[in-house]
Protein backbone atom coordinates (compact mmCIF):
# COMPACT_ATOMS: atom_id res chain seq x y z
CA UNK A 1 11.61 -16.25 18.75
CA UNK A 2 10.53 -18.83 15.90
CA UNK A 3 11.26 -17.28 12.30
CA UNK A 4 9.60 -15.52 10.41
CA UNK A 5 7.62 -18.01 7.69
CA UNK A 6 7.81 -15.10 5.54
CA UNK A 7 8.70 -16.76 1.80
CA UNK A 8 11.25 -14.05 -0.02
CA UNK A 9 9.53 -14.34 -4.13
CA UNK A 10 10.25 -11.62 -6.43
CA UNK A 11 6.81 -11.17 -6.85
CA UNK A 12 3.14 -13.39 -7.41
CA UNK A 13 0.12 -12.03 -8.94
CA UNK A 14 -2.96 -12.18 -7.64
CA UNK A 15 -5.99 -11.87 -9.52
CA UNK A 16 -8.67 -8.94 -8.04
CA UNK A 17 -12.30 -9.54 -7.54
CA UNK A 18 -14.23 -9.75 -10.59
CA UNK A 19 -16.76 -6.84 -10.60
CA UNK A 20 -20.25 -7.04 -11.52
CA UNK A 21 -21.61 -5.87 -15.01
CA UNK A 22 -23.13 -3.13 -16.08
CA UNK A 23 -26.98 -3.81 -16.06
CA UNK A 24 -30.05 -1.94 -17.82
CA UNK A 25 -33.61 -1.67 -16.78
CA UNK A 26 -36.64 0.32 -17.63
CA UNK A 27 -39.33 1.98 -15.46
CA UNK A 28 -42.99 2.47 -15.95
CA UNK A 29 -44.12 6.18 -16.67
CA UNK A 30 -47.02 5.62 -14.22
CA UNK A 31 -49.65 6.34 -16.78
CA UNK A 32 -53.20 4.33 -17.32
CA UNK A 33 -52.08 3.60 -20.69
CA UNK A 34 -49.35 0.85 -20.26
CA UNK A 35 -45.34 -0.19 -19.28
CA UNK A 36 -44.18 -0.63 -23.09
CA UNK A 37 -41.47 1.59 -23.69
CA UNK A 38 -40.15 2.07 -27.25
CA UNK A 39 -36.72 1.65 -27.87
CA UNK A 40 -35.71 6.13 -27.07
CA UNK A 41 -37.77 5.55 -23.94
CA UNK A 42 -35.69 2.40 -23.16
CA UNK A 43 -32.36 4.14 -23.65
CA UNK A 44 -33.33 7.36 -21.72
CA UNK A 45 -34.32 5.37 -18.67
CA UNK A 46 -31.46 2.80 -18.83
CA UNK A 47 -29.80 2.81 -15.77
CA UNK A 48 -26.13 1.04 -14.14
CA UNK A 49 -25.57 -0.58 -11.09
CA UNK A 50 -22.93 0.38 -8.73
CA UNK A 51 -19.20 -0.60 -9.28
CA UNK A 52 -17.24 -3.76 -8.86
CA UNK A 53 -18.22 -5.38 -5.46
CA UNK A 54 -16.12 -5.18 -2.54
CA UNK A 55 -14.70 -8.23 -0.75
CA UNK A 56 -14.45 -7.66 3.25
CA UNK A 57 -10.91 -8.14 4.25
CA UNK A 58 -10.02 -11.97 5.63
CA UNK A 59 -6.47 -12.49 6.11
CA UNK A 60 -6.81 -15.62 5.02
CA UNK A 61 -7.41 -14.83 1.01
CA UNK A 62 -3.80 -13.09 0.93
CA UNK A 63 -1.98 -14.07 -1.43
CA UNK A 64 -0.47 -17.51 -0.46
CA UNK A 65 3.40 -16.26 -0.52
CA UNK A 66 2.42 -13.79 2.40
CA UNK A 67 2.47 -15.07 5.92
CA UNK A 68 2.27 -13.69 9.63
CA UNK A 69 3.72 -16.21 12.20
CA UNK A 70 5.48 -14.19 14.96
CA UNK A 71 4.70 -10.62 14.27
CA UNK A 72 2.17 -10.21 17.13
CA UNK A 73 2.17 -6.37 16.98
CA UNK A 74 -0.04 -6.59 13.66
CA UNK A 75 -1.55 -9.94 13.43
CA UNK A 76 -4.01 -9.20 11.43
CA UNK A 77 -1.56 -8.20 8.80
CA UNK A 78 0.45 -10.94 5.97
CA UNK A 79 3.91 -10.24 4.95
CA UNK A 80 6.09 -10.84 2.54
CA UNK A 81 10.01 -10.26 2.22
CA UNK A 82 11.25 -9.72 -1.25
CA UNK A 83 15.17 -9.79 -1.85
CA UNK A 84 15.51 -8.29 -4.95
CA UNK A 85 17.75 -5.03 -4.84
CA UNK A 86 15.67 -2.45 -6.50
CA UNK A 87 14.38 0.91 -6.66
CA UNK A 88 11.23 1.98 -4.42
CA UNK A 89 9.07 2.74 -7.39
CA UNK A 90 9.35 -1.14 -8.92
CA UNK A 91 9.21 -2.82 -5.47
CA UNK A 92 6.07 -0.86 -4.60
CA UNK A 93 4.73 -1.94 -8.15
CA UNK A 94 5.22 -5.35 -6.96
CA UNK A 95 3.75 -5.54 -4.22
CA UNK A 96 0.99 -3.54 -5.26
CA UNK A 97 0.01 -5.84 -7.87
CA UNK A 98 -0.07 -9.16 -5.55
CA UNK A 99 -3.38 -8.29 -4.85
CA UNK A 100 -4.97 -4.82 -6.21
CA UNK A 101 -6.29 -3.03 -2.86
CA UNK A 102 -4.82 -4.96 -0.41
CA UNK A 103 -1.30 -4.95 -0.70
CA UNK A 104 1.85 -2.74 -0.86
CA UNK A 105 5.13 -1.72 0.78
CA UNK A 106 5.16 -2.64 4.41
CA UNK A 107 3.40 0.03 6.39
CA UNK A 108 4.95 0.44 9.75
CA UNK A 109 2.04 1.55 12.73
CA UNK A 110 4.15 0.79 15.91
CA UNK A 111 7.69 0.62 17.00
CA UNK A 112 7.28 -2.84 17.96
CA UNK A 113 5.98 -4.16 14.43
CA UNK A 114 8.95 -2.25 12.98
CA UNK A 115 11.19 -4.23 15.47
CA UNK A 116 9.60 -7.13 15.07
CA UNK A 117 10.15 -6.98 11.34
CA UNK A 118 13.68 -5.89 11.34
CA UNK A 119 14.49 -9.01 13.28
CA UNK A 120 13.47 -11.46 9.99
CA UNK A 121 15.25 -9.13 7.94
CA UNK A 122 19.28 -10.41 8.70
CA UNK A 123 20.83 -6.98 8.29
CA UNK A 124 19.67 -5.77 4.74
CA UNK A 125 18.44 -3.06 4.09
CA UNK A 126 14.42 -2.54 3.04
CA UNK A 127 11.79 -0.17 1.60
CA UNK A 128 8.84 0.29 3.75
CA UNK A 129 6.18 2.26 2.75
CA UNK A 130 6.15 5.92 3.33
CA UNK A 131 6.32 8.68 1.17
CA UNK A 132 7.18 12.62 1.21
CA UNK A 133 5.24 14.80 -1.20
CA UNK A 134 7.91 17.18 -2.94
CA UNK A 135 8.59 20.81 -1.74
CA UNK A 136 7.48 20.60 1.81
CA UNK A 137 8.37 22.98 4.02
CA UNK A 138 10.96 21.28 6.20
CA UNK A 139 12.18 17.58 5.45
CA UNK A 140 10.29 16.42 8.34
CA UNK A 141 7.04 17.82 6.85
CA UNK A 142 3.99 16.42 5.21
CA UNK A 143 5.27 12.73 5.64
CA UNK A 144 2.33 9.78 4.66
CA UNK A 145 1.88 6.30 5.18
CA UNK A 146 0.86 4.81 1.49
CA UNK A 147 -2.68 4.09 3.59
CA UNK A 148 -3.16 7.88 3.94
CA UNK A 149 -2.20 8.94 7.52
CA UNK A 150 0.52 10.51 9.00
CA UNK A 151 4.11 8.68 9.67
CA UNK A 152 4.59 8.71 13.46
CA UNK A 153 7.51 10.51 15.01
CA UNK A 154 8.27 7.98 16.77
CA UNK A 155 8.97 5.41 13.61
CA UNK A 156 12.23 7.48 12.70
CA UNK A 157 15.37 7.08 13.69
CA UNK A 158 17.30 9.79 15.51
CA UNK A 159 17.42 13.02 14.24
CA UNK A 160 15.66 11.44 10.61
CA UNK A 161 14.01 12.67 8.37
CA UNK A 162 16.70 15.12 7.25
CA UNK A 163 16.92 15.38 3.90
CA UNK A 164 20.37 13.92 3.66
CA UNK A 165 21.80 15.84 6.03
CA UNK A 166 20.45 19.67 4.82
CA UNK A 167 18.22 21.65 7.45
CA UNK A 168 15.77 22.92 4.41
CA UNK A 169 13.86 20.70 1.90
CA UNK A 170 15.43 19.98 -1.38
CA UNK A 171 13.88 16.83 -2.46
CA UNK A 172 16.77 14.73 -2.42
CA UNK A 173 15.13 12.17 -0.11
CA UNK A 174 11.16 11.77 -0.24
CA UNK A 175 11.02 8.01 0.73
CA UNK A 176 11.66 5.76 3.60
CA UNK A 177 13.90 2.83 3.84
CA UNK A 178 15.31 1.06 7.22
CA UNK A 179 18.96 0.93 6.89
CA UNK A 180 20.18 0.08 10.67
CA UNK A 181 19.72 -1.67 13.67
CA UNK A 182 17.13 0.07 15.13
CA UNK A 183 13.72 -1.24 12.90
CA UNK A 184 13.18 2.08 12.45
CA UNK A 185 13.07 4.87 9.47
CA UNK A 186 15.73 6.94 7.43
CA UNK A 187 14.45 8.96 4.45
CA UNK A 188 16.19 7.88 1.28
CA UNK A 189 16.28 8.54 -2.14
CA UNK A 190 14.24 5.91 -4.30
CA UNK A 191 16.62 5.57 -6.42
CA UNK A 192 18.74 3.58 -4.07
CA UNK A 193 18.63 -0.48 -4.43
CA UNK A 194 16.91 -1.99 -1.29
CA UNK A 195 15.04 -4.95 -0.36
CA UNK A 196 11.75 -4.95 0.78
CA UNK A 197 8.58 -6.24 2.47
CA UNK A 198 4.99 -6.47 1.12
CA UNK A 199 2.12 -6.29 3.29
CA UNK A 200 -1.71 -7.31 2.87
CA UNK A 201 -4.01 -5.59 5.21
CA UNK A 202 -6.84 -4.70 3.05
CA UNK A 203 -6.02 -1.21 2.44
CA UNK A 204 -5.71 0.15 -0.25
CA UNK A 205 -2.84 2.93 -1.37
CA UNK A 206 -4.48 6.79 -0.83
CA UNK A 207 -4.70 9.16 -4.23
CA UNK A 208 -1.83 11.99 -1.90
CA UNK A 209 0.40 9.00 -0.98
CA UNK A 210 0.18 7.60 -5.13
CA UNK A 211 0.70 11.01 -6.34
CA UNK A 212 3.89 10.85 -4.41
CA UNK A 213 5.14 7.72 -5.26
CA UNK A 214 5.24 8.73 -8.80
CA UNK A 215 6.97 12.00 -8.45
């Protein structure tokens, strides 16, 4: 298999879309005697447009450090590997702010993009993107994808999530890392220093899966 093109940077910013202003406009009362408005009128009809406009995902206006090549499982998706040993919480900032809405820790959909991942990765160990909300009832409860859905079952590596080893939930581990040979998930504490990859899909991080993140 050709390698990954996958360019490991600490980090690139990437300006968002530029929203629209606000914009004011008056109405006619519908009377015989005119459309002047004085100045209370004015304000009281004054109006805004929507918010910023929204650019349809293209893969090609990710950021220009992210890169696909041989990961045929999501090829609609743009990676990039960052080497950096840190904690969860500053490389999800990171990738995050590559482009606002599009980007953020690696969210693994299938065991074969999580395989095909792993084998760019030579061995370290990386964040992906998955989070636990605290005080579930059982550490394999309640786990999200940053994009909002469920984590798979089948993206975790035997007999994972487990808290670090307990049978009840006690917080100690409410992220996800991969840390062996498989491709596939162990929960972790964020506090650990990992590598990571980036994604840009388009999607942006859900309001449950943020919440957690900043626990």
């Amino acid at each position: 298999m050709k390698a990954l093109a996958l360019i490991a940077l600490a980090g690139c910013g990437f300006s968002p879309n530029p929203g629209t202003s606000d914009a004011a406009s008056g109405h006619s009362s519908g009377s015989d005697a005119g459309t002047v408005m004085d100045a209370r009128e004015f304000h009281d009809a004054k109006v805004f447009m929507d918010g910023p406009t929204v650019t349809p995902f293209d893969p090609a206006n990710c950021p220009s450090d992210y890169s696909n090549n041989t990961i045929t499982a999501s090829p609609n998706s743009r990676y990039k590997i960052v080497t950096d040993m840190t904690t969860v919480k500053s490389h999800s900032d990171e990738c995050n702010a590559d482009h606002p809405g599009w980007t953020h820790l690696i969210v693994l959909d299938t065991v074969q993009e999580a395989q095909q991942i792993h084998s760019h990765m030579g061995g370290n160990f990386y964040y992906v993107g998955a989070v636990q909300p605290a005080n579930q009832a059982a550490p394999d409860a309640g786990w999200l994808q940053l994009t909002g859905a469920a984590v798979p079952s089948t993206l975790w590596q035997q007999f994972q999530p487990n808290d670090n080893g307990g049978s009840s939930e006690t917080n100690a581990q409410n992220f996800a890392a991969v840390d062996d040979s498989t491709g596939l998930m162990n929960d972790v504490n964020g506090t650990y220093q990992y590598q990571a990859v980036c994604e840009c899909d388009g999607q942006a991080i859900s309001a449950a899966a943020l919440s957690a993140l900043n626990q």
